[in-house]
Protein backbone atom coordinates (compact mmCIF):
# COMPACT_ATOMS: atom_id res chain seq x y z
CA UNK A 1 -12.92 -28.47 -15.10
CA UNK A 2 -10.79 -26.12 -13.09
CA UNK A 3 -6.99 -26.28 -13.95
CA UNK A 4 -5.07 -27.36 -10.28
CA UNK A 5 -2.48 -24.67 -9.08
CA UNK A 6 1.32 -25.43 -10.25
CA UNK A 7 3.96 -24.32 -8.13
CA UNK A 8 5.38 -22.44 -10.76
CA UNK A 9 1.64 -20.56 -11.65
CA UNK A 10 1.21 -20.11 -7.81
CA UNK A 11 4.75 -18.34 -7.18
CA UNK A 12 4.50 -16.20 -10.65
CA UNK A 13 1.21 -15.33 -9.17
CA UNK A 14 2.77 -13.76 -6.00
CA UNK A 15 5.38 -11.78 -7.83
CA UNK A 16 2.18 -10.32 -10.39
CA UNK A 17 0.16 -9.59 -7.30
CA UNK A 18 2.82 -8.48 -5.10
CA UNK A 19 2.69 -4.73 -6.86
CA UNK A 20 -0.21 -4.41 -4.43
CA UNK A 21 2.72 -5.17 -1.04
CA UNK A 22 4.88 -2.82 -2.62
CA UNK A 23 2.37 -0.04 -3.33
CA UNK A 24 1.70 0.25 0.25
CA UNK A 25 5.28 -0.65 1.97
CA UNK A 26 6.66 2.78 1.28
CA UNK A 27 8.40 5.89 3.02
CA UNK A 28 4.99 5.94 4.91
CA UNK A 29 4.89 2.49 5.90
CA UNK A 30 8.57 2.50 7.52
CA UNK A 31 7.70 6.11 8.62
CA UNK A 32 4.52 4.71 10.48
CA UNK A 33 5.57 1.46 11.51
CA UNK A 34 8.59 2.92 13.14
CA UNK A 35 7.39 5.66 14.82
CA UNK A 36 4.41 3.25 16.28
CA UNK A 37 7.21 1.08 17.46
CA UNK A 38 9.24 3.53 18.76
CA UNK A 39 6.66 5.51 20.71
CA UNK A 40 4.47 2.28 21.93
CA UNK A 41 6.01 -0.50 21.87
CA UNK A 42 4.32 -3.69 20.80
CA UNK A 43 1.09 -2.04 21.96
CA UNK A 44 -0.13 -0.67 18.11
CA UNK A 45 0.48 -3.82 16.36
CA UNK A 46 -2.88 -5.03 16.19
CA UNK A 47 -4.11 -2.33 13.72
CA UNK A 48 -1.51 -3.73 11.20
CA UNK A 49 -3.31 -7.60 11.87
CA UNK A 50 -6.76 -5.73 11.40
CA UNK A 51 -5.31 -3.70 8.65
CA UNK A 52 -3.65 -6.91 6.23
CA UNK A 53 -6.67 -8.85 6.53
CA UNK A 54 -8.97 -5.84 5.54
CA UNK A 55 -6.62 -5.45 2.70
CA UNK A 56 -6.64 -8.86 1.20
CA UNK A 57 -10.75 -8.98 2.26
CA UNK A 58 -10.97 -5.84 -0.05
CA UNK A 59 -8.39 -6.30 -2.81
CA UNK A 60 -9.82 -9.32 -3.68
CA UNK A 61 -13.67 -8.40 -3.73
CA UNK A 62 -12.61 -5.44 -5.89
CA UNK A 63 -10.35 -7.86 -8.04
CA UNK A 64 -13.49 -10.09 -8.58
CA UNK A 65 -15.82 -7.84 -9.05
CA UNK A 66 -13.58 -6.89 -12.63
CA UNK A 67 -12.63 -10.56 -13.12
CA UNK A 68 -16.35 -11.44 -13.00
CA UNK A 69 -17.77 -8.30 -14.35
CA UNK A 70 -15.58 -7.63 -17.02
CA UNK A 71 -15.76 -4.55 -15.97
CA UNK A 72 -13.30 -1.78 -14.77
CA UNK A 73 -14.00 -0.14 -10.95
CA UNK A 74 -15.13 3.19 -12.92
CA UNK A 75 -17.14 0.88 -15.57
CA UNK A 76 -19.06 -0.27 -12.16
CA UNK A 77 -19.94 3.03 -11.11
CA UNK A 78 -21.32 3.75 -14.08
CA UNK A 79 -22.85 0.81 -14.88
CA UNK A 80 -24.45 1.41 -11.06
CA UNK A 81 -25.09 4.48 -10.80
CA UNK A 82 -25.76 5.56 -15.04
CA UNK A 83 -25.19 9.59 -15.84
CA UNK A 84 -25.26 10.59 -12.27
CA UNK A 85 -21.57 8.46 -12.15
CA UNK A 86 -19.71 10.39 -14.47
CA UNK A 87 -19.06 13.74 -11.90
CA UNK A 88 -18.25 11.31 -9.22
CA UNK A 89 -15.57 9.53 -11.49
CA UNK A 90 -14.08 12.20 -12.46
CA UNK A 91 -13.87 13.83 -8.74
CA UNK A 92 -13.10 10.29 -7.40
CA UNK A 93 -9.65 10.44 -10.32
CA UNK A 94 -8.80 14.05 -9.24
CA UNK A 95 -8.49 13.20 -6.09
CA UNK A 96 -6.48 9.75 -6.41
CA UNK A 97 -4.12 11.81 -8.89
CA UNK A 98 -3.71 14.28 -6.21
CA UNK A 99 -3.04 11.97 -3.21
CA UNK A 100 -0.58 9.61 -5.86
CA UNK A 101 1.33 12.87 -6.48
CA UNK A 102 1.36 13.41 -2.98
CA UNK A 103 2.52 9.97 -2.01
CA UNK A 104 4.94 10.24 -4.91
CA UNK A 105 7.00 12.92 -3.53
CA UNK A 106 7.33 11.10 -0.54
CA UNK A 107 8.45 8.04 -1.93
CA UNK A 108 10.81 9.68 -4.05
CA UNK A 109 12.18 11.62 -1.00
CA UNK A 110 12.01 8.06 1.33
CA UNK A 111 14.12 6.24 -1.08
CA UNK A 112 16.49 9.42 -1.71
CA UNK A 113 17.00 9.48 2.27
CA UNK A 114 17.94 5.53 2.17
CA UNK A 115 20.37 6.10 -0.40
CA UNK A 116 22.16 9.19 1.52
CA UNK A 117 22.51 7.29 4.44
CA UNK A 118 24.27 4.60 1.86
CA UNK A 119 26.22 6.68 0.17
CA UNK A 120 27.81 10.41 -0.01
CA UNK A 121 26.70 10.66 -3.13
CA UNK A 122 25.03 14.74 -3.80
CA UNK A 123 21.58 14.54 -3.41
CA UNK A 124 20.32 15.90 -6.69
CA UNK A 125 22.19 13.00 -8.56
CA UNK A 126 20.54 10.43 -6.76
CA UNK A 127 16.94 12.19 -7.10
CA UNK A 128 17.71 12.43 -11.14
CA UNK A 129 19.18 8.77 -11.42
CA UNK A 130 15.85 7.38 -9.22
CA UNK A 131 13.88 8.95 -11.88
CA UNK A 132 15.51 8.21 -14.88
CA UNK A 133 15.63 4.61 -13.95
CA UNK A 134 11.47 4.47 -12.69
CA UNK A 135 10.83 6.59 -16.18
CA UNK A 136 12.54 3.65 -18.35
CA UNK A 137 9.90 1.12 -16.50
CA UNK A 138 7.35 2.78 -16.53
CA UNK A 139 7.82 3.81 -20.08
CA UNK A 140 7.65 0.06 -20.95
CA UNK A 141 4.38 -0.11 -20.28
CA UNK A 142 4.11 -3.82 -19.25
CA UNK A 143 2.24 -3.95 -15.72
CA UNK A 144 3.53 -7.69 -15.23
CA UNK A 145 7.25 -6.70 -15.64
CA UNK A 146 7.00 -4.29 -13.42
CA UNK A 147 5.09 -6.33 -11.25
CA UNK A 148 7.08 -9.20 -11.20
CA UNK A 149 10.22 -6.62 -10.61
CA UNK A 150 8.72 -4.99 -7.89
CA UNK A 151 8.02 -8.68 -6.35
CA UNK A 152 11.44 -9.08 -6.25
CA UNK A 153 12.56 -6.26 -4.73
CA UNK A 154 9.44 -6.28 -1.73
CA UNK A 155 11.34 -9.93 -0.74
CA UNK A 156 14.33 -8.60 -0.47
CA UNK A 157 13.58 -5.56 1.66
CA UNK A 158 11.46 -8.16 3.82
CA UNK A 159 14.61 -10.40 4.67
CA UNK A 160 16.13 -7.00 5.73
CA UNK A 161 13.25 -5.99 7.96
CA UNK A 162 12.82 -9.27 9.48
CA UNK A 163 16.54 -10.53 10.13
CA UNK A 164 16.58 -6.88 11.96
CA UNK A 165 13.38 -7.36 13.76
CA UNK A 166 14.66 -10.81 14.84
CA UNK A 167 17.69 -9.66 16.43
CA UNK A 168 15.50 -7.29 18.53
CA UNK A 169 14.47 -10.11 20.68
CA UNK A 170 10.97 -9.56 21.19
CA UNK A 171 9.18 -11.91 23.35
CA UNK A 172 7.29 -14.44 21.63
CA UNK A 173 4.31 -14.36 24.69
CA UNK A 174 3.85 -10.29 24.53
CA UNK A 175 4.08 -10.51 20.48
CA UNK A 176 1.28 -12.71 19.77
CA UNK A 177 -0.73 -10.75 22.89
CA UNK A 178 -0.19 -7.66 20.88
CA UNK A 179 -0.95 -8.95 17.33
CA UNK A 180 -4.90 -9.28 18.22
CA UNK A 181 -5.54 -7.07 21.88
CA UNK A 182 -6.40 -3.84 20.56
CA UNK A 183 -4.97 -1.64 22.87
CA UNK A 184 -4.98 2.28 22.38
CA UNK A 185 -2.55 4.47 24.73
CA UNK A 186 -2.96 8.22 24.87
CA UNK A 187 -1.79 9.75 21.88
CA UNK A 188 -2.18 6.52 19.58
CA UNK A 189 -4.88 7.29 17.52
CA UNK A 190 -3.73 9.14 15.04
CA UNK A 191 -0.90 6.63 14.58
CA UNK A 192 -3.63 3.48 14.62
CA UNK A 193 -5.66 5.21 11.53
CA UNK A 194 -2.27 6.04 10.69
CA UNK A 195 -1.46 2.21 10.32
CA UNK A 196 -4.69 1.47 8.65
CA UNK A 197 -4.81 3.70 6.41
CA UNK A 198 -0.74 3.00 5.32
CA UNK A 199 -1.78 -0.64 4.61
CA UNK A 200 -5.17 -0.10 3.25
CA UNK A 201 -4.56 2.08 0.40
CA UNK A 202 -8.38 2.88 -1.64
CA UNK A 203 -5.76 3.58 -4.97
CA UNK A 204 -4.45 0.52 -4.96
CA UNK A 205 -8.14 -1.06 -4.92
CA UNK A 206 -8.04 0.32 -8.57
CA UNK A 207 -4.22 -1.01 -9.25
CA UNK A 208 -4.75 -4.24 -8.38
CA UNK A 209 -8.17 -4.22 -10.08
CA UNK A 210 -6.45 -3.18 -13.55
CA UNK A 211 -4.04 -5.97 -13.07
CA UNK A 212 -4.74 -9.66 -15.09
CA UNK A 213 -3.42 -12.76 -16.23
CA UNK A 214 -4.79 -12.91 -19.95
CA UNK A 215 -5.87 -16.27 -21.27
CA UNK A 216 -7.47 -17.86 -17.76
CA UNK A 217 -10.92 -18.13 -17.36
CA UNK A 218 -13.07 -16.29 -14.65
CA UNK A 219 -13.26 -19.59 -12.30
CA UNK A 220 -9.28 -19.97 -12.86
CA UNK A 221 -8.23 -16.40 -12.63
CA UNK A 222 -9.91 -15.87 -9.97
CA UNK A 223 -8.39 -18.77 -7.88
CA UNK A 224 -5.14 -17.69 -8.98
CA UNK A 225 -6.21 -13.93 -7.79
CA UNK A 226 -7.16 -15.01 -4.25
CA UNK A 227 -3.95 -17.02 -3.85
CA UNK A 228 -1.54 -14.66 -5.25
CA UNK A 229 -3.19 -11.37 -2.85
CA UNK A 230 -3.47 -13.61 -0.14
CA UNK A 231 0.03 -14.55 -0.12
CA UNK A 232 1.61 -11.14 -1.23
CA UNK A 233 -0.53 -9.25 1.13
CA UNK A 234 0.71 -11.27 4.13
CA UNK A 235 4.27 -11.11 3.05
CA UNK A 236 4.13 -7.29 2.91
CA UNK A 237 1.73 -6.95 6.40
CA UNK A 238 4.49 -9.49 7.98
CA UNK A 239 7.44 -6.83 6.49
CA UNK A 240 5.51 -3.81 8.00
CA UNK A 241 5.28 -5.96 11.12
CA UNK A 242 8.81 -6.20 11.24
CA UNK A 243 9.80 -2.47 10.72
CA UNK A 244 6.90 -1.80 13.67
CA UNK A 245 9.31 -4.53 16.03
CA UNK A 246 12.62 -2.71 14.36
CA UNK A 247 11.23 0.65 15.95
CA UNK A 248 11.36 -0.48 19.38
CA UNK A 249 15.14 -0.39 19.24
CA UNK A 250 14.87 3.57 18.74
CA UNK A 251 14.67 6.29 21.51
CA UNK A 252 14.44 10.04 20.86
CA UNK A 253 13.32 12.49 18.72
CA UNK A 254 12.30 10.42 15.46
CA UNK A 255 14.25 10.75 12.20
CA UNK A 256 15.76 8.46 9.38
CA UNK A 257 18.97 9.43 10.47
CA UNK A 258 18.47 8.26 14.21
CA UNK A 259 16.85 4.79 13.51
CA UNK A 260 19.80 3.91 11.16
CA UNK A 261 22.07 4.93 14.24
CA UNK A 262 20.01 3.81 16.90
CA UNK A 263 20.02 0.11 15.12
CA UNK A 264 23.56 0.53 14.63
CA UNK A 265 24.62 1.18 17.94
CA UNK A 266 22.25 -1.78 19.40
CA UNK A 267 22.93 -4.49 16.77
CA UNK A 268 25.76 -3.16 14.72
CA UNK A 269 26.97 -1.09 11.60
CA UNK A 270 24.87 -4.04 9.47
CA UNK A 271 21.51 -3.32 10.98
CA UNK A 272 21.88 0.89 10.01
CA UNK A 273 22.61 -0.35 6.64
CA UNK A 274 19.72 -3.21 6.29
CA UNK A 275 17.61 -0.30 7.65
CA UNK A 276 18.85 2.15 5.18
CA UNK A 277 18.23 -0.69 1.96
CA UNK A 278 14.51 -1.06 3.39
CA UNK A 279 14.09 2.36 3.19
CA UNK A 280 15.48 2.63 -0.04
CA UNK A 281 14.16 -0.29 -1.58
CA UNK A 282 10.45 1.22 0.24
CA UNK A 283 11.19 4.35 -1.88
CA UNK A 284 11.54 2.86 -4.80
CA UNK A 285 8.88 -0.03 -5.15
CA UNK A 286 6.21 2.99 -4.26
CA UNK A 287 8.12 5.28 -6.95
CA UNK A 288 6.89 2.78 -9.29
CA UNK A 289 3.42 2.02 -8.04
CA UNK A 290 1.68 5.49 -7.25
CA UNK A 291 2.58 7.06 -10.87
CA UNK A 292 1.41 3.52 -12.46
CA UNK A 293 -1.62 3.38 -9.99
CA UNK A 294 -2.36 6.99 -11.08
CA UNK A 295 -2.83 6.02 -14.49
CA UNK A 296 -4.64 3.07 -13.76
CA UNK A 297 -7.25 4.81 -12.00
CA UNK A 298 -7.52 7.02 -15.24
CA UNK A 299 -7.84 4.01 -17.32
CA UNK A 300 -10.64 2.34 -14.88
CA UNK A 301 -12.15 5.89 -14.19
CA UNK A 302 -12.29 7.81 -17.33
CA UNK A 303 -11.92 5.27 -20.32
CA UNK A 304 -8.06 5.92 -21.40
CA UNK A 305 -6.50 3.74 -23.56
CA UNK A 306 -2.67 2.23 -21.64
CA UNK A 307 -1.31 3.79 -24.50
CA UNK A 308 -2.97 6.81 -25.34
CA UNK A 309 -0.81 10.23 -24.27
CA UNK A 310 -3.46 10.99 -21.98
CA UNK A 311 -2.86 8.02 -19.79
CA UNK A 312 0.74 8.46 -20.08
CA UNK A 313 0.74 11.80 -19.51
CA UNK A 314 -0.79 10.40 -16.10
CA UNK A 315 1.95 8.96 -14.75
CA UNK A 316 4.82 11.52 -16.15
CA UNK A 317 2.85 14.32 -14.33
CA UNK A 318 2.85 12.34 -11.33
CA UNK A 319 6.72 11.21 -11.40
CA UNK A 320 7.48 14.90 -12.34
CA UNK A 321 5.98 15.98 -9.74
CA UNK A 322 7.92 13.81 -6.87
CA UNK A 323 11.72 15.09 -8.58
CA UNK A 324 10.35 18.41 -8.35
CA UNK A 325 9.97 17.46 -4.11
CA UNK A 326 13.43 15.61 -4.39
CA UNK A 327 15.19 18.12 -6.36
CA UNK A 328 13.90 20.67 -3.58
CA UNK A 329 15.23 17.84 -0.72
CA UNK A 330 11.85 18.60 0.94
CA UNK A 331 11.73 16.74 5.00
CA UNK A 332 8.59 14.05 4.19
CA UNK A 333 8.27 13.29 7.82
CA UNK A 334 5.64 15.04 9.69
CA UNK A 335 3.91 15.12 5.83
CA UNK A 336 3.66 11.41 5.47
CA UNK A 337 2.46 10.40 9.08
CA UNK A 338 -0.18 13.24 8.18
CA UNK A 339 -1.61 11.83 4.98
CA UNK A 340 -1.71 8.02 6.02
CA UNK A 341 -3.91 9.29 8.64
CA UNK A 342 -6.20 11.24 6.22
CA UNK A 343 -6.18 8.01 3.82
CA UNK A 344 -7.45 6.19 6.98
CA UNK A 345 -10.06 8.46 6.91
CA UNK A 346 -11.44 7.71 3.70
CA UNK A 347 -11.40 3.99 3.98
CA UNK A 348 -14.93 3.38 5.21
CA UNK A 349 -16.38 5.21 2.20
CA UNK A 350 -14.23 2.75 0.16
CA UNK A 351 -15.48 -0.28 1.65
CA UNK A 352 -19.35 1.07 1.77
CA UNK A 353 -18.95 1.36 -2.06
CA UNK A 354 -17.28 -2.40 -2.24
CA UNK A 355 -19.94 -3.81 -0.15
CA UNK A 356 -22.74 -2.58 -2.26
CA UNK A 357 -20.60 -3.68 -5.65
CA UNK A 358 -20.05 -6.97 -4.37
CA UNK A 359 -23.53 -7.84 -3.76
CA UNK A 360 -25.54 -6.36 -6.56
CA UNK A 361 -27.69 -9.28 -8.69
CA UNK A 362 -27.69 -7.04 -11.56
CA UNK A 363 -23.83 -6.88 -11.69
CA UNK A 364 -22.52 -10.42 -10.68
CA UNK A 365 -23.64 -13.79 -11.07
CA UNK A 366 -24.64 -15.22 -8.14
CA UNK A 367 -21.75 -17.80 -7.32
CA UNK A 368 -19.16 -14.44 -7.47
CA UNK A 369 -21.57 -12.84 -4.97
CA UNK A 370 -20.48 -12.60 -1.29
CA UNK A 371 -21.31 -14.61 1.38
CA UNK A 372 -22.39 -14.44 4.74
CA UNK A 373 -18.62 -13.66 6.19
CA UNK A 374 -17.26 -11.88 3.47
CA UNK A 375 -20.40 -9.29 4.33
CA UNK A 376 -19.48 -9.86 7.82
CA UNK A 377 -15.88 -8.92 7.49
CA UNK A 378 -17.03 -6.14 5.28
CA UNK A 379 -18.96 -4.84 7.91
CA UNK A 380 -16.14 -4.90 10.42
CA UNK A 381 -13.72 -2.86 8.42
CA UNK A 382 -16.82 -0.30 8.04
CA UNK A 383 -17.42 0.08 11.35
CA UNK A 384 -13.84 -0.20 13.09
CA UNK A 385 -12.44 2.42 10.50
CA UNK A 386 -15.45 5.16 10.98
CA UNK A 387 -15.34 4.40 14.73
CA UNK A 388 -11.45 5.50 14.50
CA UNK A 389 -11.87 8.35 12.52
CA UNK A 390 -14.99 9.64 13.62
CA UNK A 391 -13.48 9.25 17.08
CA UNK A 392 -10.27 10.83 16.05
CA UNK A 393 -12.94 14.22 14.13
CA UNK A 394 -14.52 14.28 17.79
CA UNK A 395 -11.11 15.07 19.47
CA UNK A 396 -10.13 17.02 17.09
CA UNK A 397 -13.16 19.52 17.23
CA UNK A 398 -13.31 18.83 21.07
CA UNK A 399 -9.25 20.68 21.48
């Protein structure tokens, strides 16, 4: 018989599954978000309603598909697809290493930028003291502490978000019009796949796949699964909600430096430095979560043992390579906005490869099969996703 759902097991639930909310509220969320808000108003925040319920429709089909299976995302392919899998796993982790790294030196660069507008600290300090301190959790190796750390931190920079957003006043009538009217004004698009793609990050499909709570059975885990992404997913679409409401405040060319004063010279000196914490704390949480999803996706991918060199070697490739960016003080702006977009891009062959996983007979028992609406809603993130960035190709080619 099913165990029933503690409060304690359902909030230490959250915090494990809340690495997936901090994975994708980084640098590039806040960069997104802001810049949506700031350019169009209320008018883009549909695509982050569409984009949180794709990501808890996907994270947890992925997530049950290895609590089922018993098998790793990589260990599906294979198990799919036989020989023929192994080039595509290994292309499939070159590429996710490549875009981590990417993201990585963003992050590192996001949360260096909060901390400058903190303090006057030198620059190169900061960067080394961010990476010592990410190296030392990472190094001990338990995905749950860091997960549970992580959760922590993602509540905190929501209070910030929100108590800002609040004090901007929207109204309630032209909020809840824009959270599900999809509206897209000349010059959006990039910024909608932009959103999408931000919130719907394909690595952390295999991060949040590699994650467990050891000694539950499939029926229980998975319960505890759906409740814990459910929750952790909404908490971190209603924070990048927030930071899309916070950039309505700001006017002018866009920079890190001009929201912080922009939201200090509407609201005060507190709502610079709230904004500066978010974007730290941003920073950070993704520091964390793109060298560990990295390694992950190794793990899932290729076979490698959590504490093998190889998989280790993973993430201290990927960390190195964000100080390297910090050390340089590289501007991540135009850069981030620029590879949420291409991530949006990618998400329909994602979900195509999900939707096929989910429903094969040979792979699942039939009671972890989906039904009718989970195809559905499958379906939907499919099509509006290669709508978007076919659409987005056409213009492209067509200037």
């Amino acid at each position: 018989m099913p165990k029933s759902l503690s409060l304690r097991s359902g909030l230490s639930s959250v915090l494990i599954w809340s690495v997936i909310s901090a994975a994708f509220i980084g640098p590039g969320t806040v960069t997104t978000c802001a810049m949506a808000g700031s350019r169009f108003g209320l008018d883009l925040l549909w695509a982050l309603t569409f984009s949180t319920i794709g990501t808890i429709v996907l994270q947890e089909a992925a997530a049950r598909i290895t609590i089922a299976s018993g098998l790793s995302l990589g260990q599906v392919l294979t198990t799919m697809y036989g020989q023929r899998a192994r080039w595509l796993t290994t292309v499939l982790f070159i590429a996710v290493a490549l875009g981590c790294a990417a993201y990585q030196a963003g992050n590192l660069l996001g949360a260096l930028a909060g901390l400058t507008l903190l303090t006057d600290w030198p620059p190169q300090l900061l960067t080394l003291l961010l990476g010592a301190t990410c190296l030392v959790l990472l190094w001990r190796g338990s995905t749950q502490l860091i997960a549970q750390f992580l959760g922590l931190v993602v509540f905190l920079m929501g209070i910030a978000f929100a108590y800002v957003a609040i004090s901007a006043s929207p109204g309630a009538g032209a909020f809840a019009q824009s959270l599900v009217i999809p509206a897209l004004p000349a010059g959006s698009l990039v910024l909608v796949i932009g959103l999408i793609g931000t919130t719907i990050v394909p690595y952390n499909l295999f991060l949040g796949s590699g994650i467990s709570q050891p000694g539950l059975s499939p029926v229980d885990a998975i319960r505890e699964m759906r409740l814990g992404i459910s929750l952790a997913v909404l908490i971190g679409g209603g924070i990048s909600m927030a930071i899309l409401v916070s950039g309505t405040l700001v006017t002018g060319e866009f920079s890190f430096q001009n929201v912080a004063q922009t939201l200090s010279n509407r609201l005060g000196s507190w709502a610079g430095a709230f904004f500066a914490f978010g974007l730290f704390a941003a920073g950070f949480t993704s520091c964390l979560t793109a060298p560990l999803a990295a390694a992950v996706t190794a793990r899932s991918l290729l076979g490698w043992s959590e504490n093998s060199w190889a998989y280790k070697s993973v993430w201290l490739v990927v960390m190195g390579i964000g100080l390297t960016f910090g050390l340089l003080n590289v501007k991540p702006v135009p850069v981030i906005v620029l590879a949420q977009a291409a991530n949006g891009l990618l998400l329909p062959l994602v979900t195509v490869f999900l939707l096929i996983a989910v429903n094969n007979r040979a792979l699942l028992p039939a009671e972890y099969q989906n039904r009718f609406w989970q195809n559905a809603i499958l379906v939907l993130i499919v099509g509006v996703t290669a709508f978007l960035g076919l659409r987005n190709l056409w213009l492209a080619l067509g200037s």
